[in-house]
C-alpha atoms as a PDB file:
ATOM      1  CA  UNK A   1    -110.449  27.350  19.185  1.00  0.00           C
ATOM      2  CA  UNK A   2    -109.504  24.063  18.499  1.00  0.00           C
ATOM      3  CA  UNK A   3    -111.348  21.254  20.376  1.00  0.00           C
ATOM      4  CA  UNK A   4    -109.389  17.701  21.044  1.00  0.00           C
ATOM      5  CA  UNK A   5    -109.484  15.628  17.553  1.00  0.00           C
ATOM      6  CA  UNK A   6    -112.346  17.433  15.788  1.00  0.00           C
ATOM      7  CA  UNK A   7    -109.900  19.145  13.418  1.00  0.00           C
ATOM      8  CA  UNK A   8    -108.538  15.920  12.981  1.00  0.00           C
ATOM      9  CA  UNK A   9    -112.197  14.338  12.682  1.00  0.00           C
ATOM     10  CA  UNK A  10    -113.095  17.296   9.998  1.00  0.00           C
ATOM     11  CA  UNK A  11    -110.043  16.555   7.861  1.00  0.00           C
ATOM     12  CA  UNK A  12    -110.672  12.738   7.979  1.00  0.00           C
ATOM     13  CA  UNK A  13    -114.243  13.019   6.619  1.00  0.00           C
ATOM     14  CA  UNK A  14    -112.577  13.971   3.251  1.00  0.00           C
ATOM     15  CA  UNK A  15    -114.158  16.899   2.008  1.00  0.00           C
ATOM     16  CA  UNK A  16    -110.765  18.448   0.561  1.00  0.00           C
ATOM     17  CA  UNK A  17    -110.667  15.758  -1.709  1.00  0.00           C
ATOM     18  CA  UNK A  18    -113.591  15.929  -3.036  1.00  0.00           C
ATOM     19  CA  UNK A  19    -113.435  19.951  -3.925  1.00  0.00           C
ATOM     20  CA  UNK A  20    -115.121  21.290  -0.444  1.00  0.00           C
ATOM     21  CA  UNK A  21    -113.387  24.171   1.070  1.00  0.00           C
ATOM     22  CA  UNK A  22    -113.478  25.388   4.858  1.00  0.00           C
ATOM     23  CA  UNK A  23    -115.617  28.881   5.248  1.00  0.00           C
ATOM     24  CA  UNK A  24    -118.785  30.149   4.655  1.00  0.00           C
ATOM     25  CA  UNK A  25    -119.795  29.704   0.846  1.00  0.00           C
ATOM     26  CA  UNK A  26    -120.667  32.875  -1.086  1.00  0.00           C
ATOM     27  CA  UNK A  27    -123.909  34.481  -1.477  1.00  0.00           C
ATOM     28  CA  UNK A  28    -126.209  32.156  -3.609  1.00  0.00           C
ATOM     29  CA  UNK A  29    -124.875  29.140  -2.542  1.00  0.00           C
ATOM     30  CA  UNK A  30    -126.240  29.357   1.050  1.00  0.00           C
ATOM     31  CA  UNK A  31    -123.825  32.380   2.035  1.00  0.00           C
ATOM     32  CA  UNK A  32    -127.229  33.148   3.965  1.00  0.00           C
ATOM     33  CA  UNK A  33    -127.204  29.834   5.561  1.00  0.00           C
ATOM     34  CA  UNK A  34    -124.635  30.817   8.450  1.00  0.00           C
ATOM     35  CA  UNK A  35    -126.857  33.589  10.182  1.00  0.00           C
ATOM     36  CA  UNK A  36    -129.332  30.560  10.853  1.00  0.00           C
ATOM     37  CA  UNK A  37    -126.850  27.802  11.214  1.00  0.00           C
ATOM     38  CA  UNK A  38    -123.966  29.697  12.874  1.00  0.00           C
ATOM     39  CA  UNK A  39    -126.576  30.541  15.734  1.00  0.00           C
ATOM     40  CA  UNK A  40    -127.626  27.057  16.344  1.00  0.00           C
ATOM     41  CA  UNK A  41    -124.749  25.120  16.563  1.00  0.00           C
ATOM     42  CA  UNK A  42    -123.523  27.669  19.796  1.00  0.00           C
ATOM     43  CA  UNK A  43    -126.834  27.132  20.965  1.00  0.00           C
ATOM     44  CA  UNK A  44    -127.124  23.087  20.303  1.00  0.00           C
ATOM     45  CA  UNK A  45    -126.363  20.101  22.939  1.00  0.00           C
ATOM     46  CA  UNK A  46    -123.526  18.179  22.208  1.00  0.00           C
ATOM     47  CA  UNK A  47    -124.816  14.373  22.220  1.00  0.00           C
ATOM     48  CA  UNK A  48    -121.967  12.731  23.516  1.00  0.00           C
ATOM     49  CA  UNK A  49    -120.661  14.886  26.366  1.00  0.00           C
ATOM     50  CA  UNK A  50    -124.111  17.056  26.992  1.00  0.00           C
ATOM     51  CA  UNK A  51    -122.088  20.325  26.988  1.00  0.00           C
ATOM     52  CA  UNK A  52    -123.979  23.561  25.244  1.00  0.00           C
ATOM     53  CA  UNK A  53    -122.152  25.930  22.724  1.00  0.00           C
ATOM     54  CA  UNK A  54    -120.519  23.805  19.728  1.00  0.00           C
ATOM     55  CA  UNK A  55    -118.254  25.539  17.204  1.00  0.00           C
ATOM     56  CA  UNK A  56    -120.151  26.089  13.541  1.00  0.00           C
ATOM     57  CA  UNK A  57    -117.585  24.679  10.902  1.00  0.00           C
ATOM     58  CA  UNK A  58    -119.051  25.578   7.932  1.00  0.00           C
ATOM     59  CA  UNK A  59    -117.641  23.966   4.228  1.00  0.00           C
ATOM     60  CA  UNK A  60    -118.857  24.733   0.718  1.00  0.00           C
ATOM     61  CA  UNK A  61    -117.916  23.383  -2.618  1.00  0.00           C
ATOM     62  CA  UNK A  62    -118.048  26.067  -5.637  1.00  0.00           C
ATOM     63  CA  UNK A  63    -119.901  25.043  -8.899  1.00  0.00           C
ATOM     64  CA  UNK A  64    -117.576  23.556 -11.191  1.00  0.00           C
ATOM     65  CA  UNK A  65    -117.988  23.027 -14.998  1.00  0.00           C
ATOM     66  CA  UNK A  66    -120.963  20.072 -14.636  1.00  0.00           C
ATOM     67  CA  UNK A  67    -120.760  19.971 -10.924  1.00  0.00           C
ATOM     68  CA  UNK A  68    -123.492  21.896  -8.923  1.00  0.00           C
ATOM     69  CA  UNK A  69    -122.207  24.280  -5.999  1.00  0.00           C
ATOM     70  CA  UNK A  70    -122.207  22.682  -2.706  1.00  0.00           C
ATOM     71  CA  UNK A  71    -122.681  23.391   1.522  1.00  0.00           C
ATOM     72  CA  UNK A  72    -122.002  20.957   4.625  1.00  0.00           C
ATOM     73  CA  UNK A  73    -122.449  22.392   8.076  1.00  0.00           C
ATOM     74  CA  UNK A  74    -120.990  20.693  10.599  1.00  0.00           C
ATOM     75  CA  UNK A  75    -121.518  21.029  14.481  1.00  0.00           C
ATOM     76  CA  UNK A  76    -118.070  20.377  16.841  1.00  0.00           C
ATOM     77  CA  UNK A  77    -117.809  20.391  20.311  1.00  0.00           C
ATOM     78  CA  UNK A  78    -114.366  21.941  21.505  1.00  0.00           C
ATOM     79  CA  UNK A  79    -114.924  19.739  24.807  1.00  0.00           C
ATOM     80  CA  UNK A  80    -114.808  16.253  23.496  1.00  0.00           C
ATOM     81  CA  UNK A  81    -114.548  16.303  20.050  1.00  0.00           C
ATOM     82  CA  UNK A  82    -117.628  15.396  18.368  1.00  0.00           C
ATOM     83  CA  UNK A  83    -118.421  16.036  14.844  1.00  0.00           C
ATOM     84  CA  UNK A  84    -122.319  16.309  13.783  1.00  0.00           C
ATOM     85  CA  UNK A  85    -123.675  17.442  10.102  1.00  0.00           C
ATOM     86  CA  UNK A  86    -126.935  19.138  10.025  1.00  0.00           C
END
């Protein structure tokens, strides 16, 4: 499901580039994260157009050498295209 621009809005915030990979991050690194998160993003308001049920796009970074593992949840609504961490 692919909503108008947010694929375009994810790819533009630039987490590829800094190591961040789409999915839900392995157990440990808030694998857990997505039975709470996944759940309220389809149940969340989108604030721009008001519509109910946004798509959970979750990204993770894995610990690397000095750098600490990482997770970004992100909140899109496949009617207008809004993109919203939480």
């Amino acid at each position: 499901m692919s909503g108008p621009g947010y694929q375009q809005t994810l790819g533009g915030l630039g987490l590829a580039a800094e190591g961040y990979r789409p999915g839900t991050p392995p157990a440990g690194l808030g694998g857990d994260a997505a039975d709470v998160d996944g759940p309220a993003a389809r149940e969340s308001h989108c604030p721009e157009c008001g519509r109910t049920g946004r798509d959970y796009r979750p990204w993770y970074r894995p610990a690397h050498m000095f750098q600490p593992g990482s997770y970004r949840a992100f909140a899109c609504c496949a009617a207008c295209g809004h993109v919203e961490e939480f």
